[in-house]
Protein backbone atom coordinates (compact mmCIF):
# COMPACT_ATOMS: atom_id res chain seq x y z
CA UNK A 1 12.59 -15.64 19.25
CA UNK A 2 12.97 -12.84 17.21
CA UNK A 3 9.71 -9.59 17.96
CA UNK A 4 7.87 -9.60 14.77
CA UNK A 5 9.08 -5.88 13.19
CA UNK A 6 5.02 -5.07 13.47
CA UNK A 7 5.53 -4.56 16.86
CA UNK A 8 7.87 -1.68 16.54
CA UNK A 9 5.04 0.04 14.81
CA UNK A 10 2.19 -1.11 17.27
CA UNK A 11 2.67 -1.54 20.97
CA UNK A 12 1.82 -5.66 21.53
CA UNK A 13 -0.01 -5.48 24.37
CA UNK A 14 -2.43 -2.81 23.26
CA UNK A 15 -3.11 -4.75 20.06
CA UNK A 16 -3.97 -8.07 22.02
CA UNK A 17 -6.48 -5.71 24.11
CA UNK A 18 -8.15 -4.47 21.38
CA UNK A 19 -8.56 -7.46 19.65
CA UNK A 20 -9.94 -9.25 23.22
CA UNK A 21 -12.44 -6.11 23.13
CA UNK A 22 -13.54 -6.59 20.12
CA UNK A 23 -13.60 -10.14 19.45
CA UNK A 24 -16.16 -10.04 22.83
CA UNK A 25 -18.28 -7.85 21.35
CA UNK A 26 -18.26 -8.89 17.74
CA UNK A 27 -18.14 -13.32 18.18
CA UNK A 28 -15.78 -13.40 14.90
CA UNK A 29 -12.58 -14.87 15.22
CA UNK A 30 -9.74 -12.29 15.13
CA UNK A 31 -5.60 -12.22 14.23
CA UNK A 32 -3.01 -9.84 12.94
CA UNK A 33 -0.33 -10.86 10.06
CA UNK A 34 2.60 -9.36 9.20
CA UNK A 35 3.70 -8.39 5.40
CA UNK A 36 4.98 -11.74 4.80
CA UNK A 37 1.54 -13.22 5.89
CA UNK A 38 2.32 -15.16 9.28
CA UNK A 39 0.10 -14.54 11.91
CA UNK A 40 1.34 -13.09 14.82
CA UNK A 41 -1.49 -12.49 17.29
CA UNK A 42 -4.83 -14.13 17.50
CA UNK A 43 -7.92 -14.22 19.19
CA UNK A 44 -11.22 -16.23 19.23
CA UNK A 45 -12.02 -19.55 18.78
CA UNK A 46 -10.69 -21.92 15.68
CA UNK A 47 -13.43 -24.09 13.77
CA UNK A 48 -12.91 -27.86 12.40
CA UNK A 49 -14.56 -26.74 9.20
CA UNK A 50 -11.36 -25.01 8.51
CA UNK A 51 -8.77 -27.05 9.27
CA UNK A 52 -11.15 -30.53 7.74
CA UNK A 53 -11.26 -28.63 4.72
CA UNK A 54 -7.68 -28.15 4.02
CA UNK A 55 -7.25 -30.84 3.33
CA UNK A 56 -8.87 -31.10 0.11
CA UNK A 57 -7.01 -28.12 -1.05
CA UNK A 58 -4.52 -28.25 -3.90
CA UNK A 59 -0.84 -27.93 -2.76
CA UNK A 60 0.21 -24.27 -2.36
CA UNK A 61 -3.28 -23.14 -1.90
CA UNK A 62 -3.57 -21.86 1.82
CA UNK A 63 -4.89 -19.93 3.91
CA UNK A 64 -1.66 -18.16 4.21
CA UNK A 65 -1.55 -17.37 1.02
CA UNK A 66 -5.16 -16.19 0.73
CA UNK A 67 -5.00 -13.94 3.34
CA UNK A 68 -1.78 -11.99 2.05
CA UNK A 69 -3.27 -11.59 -1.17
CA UNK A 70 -6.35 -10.13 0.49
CA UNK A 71 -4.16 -7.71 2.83
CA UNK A 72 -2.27 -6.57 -0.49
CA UNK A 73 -5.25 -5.86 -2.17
CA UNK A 74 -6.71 -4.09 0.75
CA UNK A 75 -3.27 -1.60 0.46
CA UNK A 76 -4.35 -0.77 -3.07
CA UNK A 77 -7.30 0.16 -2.06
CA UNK A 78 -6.49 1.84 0.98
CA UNK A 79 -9.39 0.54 2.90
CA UNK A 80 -10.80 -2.19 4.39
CA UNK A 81 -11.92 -5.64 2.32
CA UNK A 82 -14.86 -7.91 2.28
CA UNK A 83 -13.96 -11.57 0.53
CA UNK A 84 -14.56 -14.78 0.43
CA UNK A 85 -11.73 -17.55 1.19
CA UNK A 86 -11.41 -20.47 -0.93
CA UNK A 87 -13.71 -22.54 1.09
CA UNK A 88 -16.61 -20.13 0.59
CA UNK A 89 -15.99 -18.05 3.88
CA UNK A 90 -16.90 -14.66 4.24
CA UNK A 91 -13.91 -12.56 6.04
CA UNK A 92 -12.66 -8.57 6.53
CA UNK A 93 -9.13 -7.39 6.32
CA UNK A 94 -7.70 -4.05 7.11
CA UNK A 95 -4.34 -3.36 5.99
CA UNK A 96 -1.87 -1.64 8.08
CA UNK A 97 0.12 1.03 6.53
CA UNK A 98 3.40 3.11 6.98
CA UNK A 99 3.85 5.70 4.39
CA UNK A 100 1.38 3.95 1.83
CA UNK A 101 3.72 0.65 2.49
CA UNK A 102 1.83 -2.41 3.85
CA UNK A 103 3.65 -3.86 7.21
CA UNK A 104 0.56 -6.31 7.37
CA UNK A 105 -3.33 -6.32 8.42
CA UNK A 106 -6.31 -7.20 10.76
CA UNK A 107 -8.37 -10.17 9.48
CA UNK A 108 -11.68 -10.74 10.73
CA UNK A 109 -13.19 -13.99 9.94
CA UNK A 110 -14.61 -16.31 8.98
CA UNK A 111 -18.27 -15.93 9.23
CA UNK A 112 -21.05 -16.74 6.80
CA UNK A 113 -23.43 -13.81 5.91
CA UNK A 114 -26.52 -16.01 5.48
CA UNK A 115 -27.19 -19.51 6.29
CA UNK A 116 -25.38 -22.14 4.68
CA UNK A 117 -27.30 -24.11 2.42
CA UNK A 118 -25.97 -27.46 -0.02
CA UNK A 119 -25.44 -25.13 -2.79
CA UNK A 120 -23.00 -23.56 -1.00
CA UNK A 121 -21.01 -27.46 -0.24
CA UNK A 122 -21.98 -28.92 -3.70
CA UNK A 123 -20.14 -26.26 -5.21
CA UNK A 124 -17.04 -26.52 -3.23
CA UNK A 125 -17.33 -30.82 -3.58
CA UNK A 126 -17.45 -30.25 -7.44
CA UNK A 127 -14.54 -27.86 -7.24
CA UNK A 128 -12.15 -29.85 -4.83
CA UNK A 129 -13.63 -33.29 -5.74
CA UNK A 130 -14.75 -34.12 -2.11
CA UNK A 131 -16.65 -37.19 -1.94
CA UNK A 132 -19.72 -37.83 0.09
CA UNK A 133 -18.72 -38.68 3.59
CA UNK A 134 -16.35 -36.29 4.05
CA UNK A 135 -18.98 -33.49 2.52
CA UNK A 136 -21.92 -34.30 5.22
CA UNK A 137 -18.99 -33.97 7.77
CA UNK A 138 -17.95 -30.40 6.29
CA UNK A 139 -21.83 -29.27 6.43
CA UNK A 140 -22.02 -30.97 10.59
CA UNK A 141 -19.23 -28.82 11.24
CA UNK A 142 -20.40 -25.57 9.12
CA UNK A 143 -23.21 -24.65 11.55
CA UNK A 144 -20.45 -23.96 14.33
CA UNK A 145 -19.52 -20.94 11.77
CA UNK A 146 -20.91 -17.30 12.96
CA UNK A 147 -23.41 -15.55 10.79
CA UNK A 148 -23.89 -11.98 10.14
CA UNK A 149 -26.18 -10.10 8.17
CA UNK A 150 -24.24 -8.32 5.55
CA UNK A 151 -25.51 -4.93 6.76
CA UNK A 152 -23.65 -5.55 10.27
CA UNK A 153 -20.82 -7.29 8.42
CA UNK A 154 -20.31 -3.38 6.66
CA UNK A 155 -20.63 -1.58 10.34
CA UNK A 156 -17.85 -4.18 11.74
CA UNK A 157 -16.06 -3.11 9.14
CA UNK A 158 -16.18 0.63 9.44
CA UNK A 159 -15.38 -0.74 13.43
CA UNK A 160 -12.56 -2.34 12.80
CA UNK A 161 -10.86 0.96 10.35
CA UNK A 162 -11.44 3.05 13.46
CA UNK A 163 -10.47 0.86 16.14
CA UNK A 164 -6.83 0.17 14.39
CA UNK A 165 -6.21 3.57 12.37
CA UNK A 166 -5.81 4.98 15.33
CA UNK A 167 -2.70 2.04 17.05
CA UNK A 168 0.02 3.98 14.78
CA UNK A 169 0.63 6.99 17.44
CA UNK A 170 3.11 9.59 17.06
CA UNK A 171 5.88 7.97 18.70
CA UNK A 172 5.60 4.81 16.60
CA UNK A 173 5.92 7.29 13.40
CA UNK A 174 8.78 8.37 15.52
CA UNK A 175 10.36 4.79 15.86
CA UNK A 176 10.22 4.82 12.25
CA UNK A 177 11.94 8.15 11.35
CA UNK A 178 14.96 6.76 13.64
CA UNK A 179 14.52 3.87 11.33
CA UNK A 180 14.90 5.94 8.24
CA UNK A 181 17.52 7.94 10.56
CA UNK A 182 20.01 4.65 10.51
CA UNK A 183 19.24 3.78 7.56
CA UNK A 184 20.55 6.70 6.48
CA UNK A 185 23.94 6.34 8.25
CA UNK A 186 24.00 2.98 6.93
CA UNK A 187 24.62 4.39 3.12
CA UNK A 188 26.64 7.07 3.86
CA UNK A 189 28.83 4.80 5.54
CA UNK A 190 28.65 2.19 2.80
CA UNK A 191 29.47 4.86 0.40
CA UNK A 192 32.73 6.28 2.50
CA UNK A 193 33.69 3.29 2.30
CA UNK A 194 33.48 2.44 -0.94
CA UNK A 195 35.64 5.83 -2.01
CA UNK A 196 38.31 4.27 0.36
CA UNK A 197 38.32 1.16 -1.83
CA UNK A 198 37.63 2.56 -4.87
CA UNK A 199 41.19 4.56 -4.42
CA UNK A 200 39.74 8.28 -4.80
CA UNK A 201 41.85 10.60 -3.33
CA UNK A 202 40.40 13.45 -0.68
CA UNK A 203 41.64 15.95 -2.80
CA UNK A 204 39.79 14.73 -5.69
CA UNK A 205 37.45 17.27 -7.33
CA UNK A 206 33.97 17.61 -6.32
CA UNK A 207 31.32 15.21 -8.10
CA UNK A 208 29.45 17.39 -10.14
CA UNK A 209 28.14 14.59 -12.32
CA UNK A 210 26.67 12.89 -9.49
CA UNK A 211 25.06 16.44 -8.50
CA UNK A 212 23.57 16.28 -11.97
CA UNK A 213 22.23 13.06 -11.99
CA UNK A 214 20.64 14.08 -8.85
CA UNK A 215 18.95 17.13 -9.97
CA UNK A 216 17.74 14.84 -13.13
CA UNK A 217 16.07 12.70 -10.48
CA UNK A 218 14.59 15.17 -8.85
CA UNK A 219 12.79 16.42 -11.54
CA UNK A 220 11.83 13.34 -12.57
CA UNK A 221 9.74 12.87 -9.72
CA UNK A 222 12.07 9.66 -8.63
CA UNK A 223 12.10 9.88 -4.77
CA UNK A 224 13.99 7.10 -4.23
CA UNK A 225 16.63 7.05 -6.81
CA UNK A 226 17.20 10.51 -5.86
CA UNK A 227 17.72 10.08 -2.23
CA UNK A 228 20.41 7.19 -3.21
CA UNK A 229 22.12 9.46 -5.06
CA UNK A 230 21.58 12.24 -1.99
CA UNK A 231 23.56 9.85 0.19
CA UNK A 232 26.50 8.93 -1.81
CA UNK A 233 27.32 12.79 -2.63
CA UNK A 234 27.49 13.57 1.51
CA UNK A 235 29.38 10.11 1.58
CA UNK A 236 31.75 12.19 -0.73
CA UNK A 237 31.49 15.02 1.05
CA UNK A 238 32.46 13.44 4.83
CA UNK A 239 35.26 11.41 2.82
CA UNK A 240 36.85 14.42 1.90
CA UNK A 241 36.11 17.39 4.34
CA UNK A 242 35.54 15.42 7.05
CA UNK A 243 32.29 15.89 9.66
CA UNK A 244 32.78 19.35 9.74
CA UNK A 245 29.46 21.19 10.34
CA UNK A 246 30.43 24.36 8.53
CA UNK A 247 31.76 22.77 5.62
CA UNK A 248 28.41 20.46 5.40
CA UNK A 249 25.94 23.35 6.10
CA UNK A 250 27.20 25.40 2.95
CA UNK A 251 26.86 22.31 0.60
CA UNK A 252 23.54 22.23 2.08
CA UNK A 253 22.11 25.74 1.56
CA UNK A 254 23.46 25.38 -2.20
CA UNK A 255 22.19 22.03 -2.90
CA UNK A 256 18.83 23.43 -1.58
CA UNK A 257 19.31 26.07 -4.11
CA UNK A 258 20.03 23.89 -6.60
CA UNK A 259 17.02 21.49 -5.92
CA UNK A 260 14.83 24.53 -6.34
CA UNK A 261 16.20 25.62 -9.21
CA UNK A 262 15.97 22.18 -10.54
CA UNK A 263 12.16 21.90 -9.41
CA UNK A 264 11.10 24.75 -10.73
CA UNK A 265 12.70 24.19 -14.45
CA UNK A 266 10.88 20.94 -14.65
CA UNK A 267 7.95 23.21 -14.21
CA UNK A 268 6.81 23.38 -10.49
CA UNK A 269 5.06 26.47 -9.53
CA UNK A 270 7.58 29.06 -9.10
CA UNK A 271 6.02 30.60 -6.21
CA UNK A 272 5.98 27.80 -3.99
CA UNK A 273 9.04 26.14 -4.40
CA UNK A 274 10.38 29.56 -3.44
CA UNK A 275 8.85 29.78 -0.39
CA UNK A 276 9.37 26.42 0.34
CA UNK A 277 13.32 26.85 -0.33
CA UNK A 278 13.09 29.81 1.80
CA UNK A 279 11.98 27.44 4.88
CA UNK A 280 14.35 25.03 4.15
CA UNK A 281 17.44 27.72 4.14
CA UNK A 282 16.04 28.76 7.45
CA UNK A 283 15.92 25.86 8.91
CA UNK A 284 19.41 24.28 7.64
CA UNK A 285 20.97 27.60 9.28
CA UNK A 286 19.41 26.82 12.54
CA UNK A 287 20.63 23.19 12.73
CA UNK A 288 23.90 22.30 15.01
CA UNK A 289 23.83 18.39 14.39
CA UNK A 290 25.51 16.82 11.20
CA UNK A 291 23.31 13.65 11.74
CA UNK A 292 20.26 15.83 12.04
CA UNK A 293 20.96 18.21 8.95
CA UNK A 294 21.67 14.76 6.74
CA UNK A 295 17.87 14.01 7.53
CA UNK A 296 16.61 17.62 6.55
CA UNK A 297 18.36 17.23 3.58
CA UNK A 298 16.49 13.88 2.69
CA UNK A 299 13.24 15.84 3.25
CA UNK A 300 14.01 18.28 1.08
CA UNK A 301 14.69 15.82 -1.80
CA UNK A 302 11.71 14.36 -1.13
CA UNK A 303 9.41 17.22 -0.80
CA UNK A 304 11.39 19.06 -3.79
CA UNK A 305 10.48 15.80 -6.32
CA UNK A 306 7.18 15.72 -4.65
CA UNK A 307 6.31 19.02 -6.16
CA UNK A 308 6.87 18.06 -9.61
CA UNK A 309 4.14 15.70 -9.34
CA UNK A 310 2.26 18.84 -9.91
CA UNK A 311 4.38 19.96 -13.03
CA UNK A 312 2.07 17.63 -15.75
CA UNK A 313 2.34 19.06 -19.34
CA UNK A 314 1.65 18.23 -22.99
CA UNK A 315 3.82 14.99 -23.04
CA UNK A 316 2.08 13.85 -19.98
CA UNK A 317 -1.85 13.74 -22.14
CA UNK A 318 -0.29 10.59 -24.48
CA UNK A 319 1.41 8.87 -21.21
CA UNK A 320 -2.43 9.21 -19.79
CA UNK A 321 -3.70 8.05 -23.21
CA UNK A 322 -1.74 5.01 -23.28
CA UNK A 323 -2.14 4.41 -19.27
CA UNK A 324 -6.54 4.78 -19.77
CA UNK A 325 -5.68 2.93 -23.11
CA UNK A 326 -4.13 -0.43 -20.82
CA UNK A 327 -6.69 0.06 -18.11
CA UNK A 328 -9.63 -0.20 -20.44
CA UNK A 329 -8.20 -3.09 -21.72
CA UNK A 330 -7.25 -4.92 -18.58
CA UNK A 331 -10.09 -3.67 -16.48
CA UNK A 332 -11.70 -7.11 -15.94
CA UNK A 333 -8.25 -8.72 -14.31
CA UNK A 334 -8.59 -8.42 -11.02
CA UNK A 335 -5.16 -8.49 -10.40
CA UNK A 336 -4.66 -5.36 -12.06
CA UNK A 337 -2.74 -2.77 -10.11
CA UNK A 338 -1.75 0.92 -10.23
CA UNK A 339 2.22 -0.46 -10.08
CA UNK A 340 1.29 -2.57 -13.55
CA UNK A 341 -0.11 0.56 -15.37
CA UNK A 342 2.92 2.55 -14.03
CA UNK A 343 4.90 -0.47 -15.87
CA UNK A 344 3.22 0.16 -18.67
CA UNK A 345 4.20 3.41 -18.84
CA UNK A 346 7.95 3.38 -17.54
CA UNK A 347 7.31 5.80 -14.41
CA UNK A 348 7.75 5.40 -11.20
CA UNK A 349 4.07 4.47 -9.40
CA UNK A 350 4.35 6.86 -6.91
CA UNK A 351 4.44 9.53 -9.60
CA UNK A 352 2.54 8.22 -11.77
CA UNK A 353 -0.25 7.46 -9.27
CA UNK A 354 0.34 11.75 -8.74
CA UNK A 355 0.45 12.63 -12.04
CA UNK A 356 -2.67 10.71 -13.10
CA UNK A 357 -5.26 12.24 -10.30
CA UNK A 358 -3.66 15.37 -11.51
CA UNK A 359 -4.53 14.83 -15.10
CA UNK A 360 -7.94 12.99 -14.44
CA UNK A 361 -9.44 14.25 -11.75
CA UNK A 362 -9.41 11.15 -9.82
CA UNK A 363 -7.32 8.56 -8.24
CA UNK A 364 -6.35 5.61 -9.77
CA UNK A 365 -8.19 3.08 -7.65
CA UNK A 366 -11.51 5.57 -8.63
CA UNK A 367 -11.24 5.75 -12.18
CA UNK A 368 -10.86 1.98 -12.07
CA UNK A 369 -13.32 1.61 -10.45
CA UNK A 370 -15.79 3.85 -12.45
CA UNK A 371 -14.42 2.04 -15.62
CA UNK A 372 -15.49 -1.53 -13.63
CA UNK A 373 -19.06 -0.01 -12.73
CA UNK A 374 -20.09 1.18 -15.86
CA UNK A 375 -18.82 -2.07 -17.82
CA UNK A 376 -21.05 -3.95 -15.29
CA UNK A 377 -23.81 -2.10 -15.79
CA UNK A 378 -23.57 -2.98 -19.64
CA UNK A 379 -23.51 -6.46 -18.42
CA UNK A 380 -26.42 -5.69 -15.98
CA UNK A 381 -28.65 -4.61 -18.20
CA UNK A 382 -28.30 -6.64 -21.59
CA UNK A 383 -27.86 -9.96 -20.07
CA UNK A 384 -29.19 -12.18 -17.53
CA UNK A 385 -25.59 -12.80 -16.21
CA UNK A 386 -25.76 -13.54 -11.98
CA UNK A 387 -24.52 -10.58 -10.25
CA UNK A 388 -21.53 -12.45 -8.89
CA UNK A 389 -20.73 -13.55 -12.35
CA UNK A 390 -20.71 -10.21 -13.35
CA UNK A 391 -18.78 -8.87 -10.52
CA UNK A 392 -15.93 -10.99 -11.38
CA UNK A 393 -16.28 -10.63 -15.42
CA UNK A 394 -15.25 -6.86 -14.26
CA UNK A 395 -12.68 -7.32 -12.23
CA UNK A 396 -14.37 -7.37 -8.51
CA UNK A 397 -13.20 -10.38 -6.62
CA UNK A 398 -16.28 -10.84 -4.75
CA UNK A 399 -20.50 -9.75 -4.74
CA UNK A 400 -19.69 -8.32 -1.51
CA UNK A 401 -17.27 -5.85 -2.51
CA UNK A 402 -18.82 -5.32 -6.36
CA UNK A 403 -22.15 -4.34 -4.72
CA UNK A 404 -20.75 -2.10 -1.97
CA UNK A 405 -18.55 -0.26 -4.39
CA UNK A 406 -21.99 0.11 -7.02
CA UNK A 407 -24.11 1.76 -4.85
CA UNK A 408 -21.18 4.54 -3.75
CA UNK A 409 -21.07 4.89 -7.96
CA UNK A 410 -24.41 5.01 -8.61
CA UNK A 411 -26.69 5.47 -5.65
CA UNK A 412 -28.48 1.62 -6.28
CA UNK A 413 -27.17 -2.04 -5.32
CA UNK A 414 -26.93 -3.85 -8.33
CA UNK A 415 -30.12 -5.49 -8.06
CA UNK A 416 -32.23 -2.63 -7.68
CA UNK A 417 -30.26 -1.41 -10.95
CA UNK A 418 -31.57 -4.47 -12.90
């Protein structure tokens, strides 16, 4: 059987430890899932009110499913989550993440953070249609779920952040630049390749369209596309020079000084990028591996598009006007994420997410947030809405959460606001 690709990233056996640790001292049940939502290592015991329950669920709606759309959400955020599951069951997920992409997370749960009452089951019989029988067997088998005051429930949480920020060591980040390494190789070899096919002749003159098109992406802040491009032009170059160091290192120092040049016309601070393309030329001259200069010169096609995120001018106040314009609008969907305003917009949501704490003065996820808060506080104090109603009027997919993220905004829980 194939070792889940999480594991290349985490060493196994320290992640079962740590969970056995802290599933001793905690009494929740504990697992890991991967990006696609399977769960790949678990600990703690498994409860009949979980898997009776199921099945009165509509088709498609699993705990699977539930889960991964929890762990996603908790990569938007960037921190830990507190939510209820369809069945009315409290649990925390952590999201693991490599270079702001999520490779899966660390669920915690379930547990009940006050005792169950038949509220709680009346509400979930109306909803799934359970009848009778079944119901008083759902609230036997309830009382075998852990409860934890919600003020513990927030110091697990803060537990479980440090415990597993610190599994992604140095070599794993290492594992993943040889990742990026091959991958690498992989498109410059696809590309050779494809000039074989495609008939073009070693001789052939230089592409300086592609060079364009490379510089355009680079100042458009497009990392990706940009580094795409980066790897078809040395595909060129090794089709028709061959692996010859020399040859590569002086397409290297003036693509460097082209990327600069680039950067600094799309209106990157002049000083820096100078500097910074002073390093670069220092280091590409010290370099004496072809495989090793290819990766320098992905870095410095990311780090040269990264510094136009810092380039923002006049145009950039109406693409904030229309992205504050969508968010005020959409503000109660809870759904809504930084990659649909970047939509919205047509950039890229790395550089948009850039370009909008630059032209702010806060992060996306914040200003959301404060947009969220102050609509509920409206709702707080000219109606007699249920807080939980009113958490999820403004977008918050749970009290838990809503309340937590209210008192950081305004120094009072919601109730004490009312």
């Amino acid at each position: 059987m194939k070792e889940p690709f999480l594991y290349s990233i985490i060493n196994s056996g320290k992640l079962a430890e740590v969970l056995v640790s802290l599933e001793a001292c905690i009494n929740i049940p504990l697992q890991v899932i991967d990006e696609t939502g399977n769960v790949i290592c678990k600990k703690g015991r498994s409860f009949h009110y979980c898997s009776y329950i199921t099945k009165f669920l509509p088709s498609g709606d699993t705990c699977k499913k539930q889960h991964l759309k929890a762990g996603r959400y908790s990569a938007e955020l960037g921190e830990s989550y507190i939510f209820s599951c369809h069945s009315n069951l409290s649990h925390i997920i952590y999201p693991i993440l490599i270079k702001g992409s999520f490779m899966g997370a660390v669920l915690a749960g379930p547990f009940l953070m006050g005792i169950p009452d038949s509220t709680m089951l009346s509400d979930l019989a109306k909803k799934y249609g359970i009848q009778s029988d079944p119901l008083l067997e759902l609230y036997d088998s309830i009382t075998e779920i852990p409860v934890v005051e919600p003020s513990k429930v927030t110091q697990i949480s803060r537990l479980i952040t440090f415990l597993f920020d610190g599994l992604i060591t140095d070599s794993h980040i290492d594992i993943m630049a040889r990742k990026q390494h091959v991958s690498q190789q992989a498109k410059i070899s696809e590309s050779i390749h494809q000039y074989k096919n495609d008939g073009v002749k070693p001789e052939n003159e230089y592409p300086f369209e592609m060079e364009k098109e490379l510089l355009s992406k680079v100042k458009a802040g497009d990392i990706e596309a940009a580094k795409e491009i980066l790897n078809q032009l040395l595909g060129y170059v090794f089709f028709s020079r061959g692996r010859n160091l020399e040859n590569i290192n002086a397409r290297a120092v003036e693509l460097t000084s082209l990327l600069s040049r680039a950067a600094i016309e799309g209106g990157a601070p002049t000083d820096a990028i100078l500097k910074i393309n002073n390093e670069f030329l220092k280091n590409i001259s010290s370099i004496k591996n072809i495989d090793e200069l290819c990766m320098k010169l992905s870095e410095i096609v990311e780090v040269f598009s990264d510094s136009m995120f810092t380039a923002a001018n006049k145009s950039n106040r109406d693409i904030m006007k229309k992205a504050v314009s969508y968010i005020s609008a959409n503000y109660y969907n809870h759904d809504l994420t930084l990659r649909d305003v970047a939509d919205t917009v047509h950039l890229n949501p790395t550089y948009f997410s850039a370009l909008f704490k630059e032209s702010c003065g806060s992060s996306f996820k914040e200003y959301l947030n404060m947009v969220r808060i102050e609509a509920s506080k409206q709702l707080l104090s000219n109606t007699d809405y249920s807080i939980i109603d009113i958490a999820i009027a403004t977008g918050f997919e749970d009290q838990s959460y809503f309340s937590k993220v209210f008192k950081r905004y305004t120094g009072f829980t919601p109730k004490q606001y009312r």
